[in-house]
N, C-alpha and C. Protein backbone atom coordinates (compact mmCIF):
# COMPACT_ATOMS: atom_id res chain seq x y z
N UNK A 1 25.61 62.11 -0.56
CA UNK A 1 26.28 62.29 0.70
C UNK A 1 25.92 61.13 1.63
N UNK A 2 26.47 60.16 1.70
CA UNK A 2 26.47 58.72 2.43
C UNK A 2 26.78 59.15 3.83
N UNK A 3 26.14 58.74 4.74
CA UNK A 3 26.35 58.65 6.07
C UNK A 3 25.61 57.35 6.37
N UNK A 4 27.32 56.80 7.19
CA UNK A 4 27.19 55.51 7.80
C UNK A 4 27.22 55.03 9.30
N UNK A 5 26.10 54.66 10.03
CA UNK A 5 26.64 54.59 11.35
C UNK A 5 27.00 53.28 11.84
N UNK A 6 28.06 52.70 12.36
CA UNK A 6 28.23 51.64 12.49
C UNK A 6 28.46 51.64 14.30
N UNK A 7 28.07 50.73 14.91
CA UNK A 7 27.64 50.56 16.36
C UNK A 7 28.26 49.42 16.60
N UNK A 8 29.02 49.13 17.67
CA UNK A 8 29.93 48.46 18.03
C UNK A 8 29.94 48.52 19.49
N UNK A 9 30.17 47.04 20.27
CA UNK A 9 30.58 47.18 21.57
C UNK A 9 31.17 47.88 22.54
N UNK A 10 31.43 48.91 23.27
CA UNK A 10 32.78 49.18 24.09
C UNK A 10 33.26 48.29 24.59
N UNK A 11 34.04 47.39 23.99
CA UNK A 11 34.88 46.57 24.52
C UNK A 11 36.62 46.81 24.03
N UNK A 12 37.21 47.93 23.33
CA UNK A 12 38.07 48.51 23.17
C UNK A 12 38.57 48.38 22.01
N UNK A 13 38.14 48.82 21.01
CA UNK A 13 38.52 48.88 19.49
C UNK A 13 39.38 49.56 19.70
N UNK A 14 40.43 49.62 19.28
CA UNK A 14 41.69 50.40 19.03
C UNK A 14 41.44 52.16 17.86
N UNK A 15 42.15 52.89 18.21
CA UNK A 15 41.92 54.24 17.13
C UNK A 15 42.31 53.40 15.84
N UNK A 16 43.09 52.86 16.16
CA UNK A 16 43.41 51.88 14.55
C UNK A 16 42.82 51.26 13.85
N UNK A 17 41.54 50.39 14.75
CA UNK A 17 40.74 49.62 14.25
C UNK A 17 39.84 50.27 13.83
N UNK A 18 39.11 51.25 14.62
CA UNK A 18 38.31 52.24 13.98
C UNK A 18 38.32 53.84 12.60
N UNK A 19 40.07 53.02 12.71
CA UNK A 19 40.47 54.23 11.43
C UNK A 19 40.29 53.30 10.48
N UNK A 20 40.76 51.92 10.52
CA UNK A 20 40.54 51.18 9.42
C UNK A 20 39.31 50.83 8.79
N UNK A 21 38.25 50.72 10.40
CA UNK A 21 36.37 50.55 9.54
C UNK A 21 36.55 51.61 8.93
N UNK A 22 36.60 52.98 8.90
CA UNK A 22 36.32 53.96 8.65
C UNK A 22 36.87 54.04 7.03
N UNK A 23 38.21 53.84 7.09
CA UNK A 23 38.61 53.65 5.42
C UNK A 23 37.85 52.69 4.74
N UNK A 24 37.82 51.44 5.20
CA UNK A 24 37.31 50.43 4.60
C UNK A 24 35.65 51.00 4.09
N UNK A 25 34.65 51.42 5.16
CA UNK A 25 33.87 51.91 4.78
C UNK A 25 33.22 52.71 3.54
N UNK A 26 34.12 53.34 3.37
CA UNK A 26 34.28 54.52 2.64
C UNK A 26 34.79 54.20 1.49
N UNK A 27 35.85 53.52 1.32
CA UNK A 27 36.55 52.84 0.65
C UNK A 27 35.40 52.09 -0.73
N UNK A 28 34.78 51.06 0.01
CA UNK A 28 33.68 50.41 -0.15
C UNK A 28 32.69 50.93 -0.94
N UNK A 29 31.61 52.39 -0.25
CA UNK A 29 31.14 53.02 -0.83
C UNK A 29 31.59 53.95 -2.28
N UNK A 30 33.03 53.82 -2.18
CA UNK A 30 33.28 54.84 -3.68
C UNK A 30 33.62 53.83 -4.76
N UNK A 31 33.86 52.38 -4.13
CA UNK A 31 34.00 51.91 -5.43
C UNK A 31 32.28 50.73 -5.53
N UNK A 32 31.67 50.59 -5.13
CA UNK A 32 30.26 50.18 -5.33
C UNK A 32 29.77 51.51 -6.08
N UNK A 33 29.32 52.12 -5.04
CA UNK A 33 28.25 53.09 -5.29
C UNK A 33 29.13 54.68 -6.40
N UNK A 34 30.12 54.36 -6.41
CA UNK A 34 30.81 55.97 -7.05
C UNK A 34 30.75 57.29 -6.09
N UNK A 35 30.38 57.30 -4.17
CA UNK A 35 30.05 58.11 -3.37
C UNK A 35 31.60 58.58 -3.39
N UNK A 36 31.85 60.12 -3.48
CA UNK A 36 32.70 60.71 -3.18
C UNK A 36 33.57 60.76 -1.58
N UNK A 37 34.48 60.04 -1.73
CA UNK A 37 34.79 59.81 -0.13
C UNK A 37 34.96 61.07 0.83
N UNK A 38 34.92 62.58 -0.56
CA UNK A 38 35.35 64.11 0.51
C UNK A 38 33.51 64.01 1.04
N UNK A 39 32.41 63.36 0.70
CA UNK A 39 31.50 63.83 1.52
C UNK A 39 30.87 62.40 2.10
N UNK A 40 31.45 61.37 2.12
CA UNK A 40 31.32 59.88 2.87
C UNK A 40 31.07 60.54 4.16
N UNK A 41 30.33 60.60 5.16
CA UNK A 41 30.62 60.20 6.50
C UNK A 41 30.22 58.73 7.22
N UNK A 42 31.00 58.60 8.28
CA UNK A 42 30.95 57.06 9.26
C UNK A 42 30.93 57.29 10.49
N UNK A 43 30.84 57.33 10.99
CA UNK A 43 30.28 57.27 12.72
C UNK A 43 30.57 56.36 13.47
N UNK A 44 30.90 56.18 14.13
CA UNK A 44 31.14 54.61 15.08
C UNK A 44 30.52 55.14 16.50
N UNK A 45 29.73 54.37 16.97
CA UNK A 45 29.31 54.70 18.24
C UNK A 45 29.65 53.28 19.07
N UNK A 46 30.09 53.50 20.09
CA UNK A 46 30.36 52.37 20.94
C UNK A 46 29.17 52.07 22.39
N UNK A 47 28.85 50.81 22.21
CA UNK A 47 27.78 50.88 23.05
C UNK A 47 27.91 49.84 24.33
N UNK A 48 27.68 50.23 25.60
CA UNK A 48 28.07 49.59 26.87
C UNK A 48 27.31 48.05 26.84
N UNK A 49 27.81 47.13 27.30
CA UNK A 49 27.43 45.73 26.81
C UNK A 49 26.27 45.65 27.74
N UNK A 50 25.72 46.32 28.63
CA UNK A 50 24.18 46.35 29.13
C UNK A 50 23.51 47.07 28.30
N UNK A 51 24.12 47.41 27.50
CA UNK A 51 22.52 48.33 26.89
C UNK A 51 22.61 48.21 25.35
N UNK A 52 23.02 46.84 25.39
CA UNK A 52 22.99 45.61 23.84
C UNK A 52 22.05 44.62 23.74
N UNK A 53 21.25 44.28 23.59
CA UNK A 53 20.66 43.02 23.82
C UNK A 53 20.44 41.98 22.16
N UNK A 54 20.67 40.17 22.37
CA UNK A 54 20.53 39.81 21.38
C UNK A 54 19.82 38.78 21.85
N UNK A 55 18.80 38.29 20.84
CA UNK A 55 18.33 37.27 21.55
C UNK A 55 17.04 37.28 22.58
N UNK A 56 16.93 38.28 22.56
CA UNK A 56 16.29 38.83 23.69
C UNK A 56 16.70 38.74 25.53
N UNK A 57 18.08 38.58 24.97
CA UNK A 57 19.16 38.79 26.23
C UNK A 57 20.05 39.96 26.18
N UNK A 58 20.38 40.68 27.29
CA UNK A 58 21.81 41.62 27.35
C UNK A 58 22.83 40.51 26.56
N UNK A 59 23.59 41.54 25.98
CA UNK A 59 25.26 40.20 25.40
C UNK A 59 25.37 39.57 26.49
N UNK A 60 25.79 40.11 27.31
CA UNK A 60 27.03 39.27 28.54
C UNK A 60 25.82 38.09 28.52
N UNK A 61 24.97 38.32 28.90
CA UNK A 61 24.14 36.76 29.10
C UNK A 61 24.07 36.04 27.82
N UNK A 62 24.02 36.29 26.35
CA UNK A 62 23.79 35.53 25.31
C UNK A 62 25.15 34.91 25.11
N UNK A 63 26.14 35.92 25.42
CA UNK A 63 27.52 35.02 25.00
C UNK A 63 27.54 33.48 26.50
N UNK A 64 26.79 33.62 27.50
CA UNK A 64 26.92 32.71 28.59
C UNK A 64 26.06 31.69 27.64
N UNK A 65 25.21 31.97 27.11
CA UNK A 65 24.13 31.09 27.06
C UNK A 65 24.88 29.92 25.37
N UNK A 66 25.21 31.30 24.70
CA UNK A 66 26.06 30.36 23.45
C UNK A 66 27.22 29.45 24.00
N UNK A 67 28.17 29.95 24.85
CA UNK A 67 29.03 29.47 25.39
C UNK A 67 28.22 27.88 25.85
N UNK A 68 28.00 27.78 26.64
CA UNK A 68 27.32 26.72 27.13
C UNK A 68 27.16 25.63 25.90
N UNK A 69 26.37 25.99 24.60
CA UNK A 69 26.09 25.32 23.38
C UNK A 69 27.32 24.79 22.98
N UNK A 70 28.26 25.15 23.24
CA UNK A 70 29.38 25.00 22.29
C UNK A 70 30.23 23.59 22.87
């Protein structure tokens, strides 16, 4: 029984986009692993871009700081 949580920005994934991780996911797991997709679960949690940090920065500041590099 696979349970997957996948964590993602709130920055507005579409129900579409998140139906598609969700197949793809799953998808994935039954043909790697042989996991039955009736007991696959996936999760998507969406997380507010202050309370992300990379880098040892919030995003909004790491994408300023990559930006800049580029």
């Amino acid at each position: 029984m696979p349970y997957v949580n996948i964590k993602i920005t709130r920055e507005g994934a579409t129900p579409e986009q998140k139906a598609t991780l969700i197949k793809g996911v799953t998808d994935l797991l039954y043909t790697v692993l042989n996991k039955d997709p009736a007991t696959t679960f996936v999760v998507i949690d969406e997380v507010a871009l202050e309370d992300w940090g990379v880098g040892g920065l919030p995003v909004d500041a790491y994408r300023r700081k990559v930006g800049e590099k580029s």
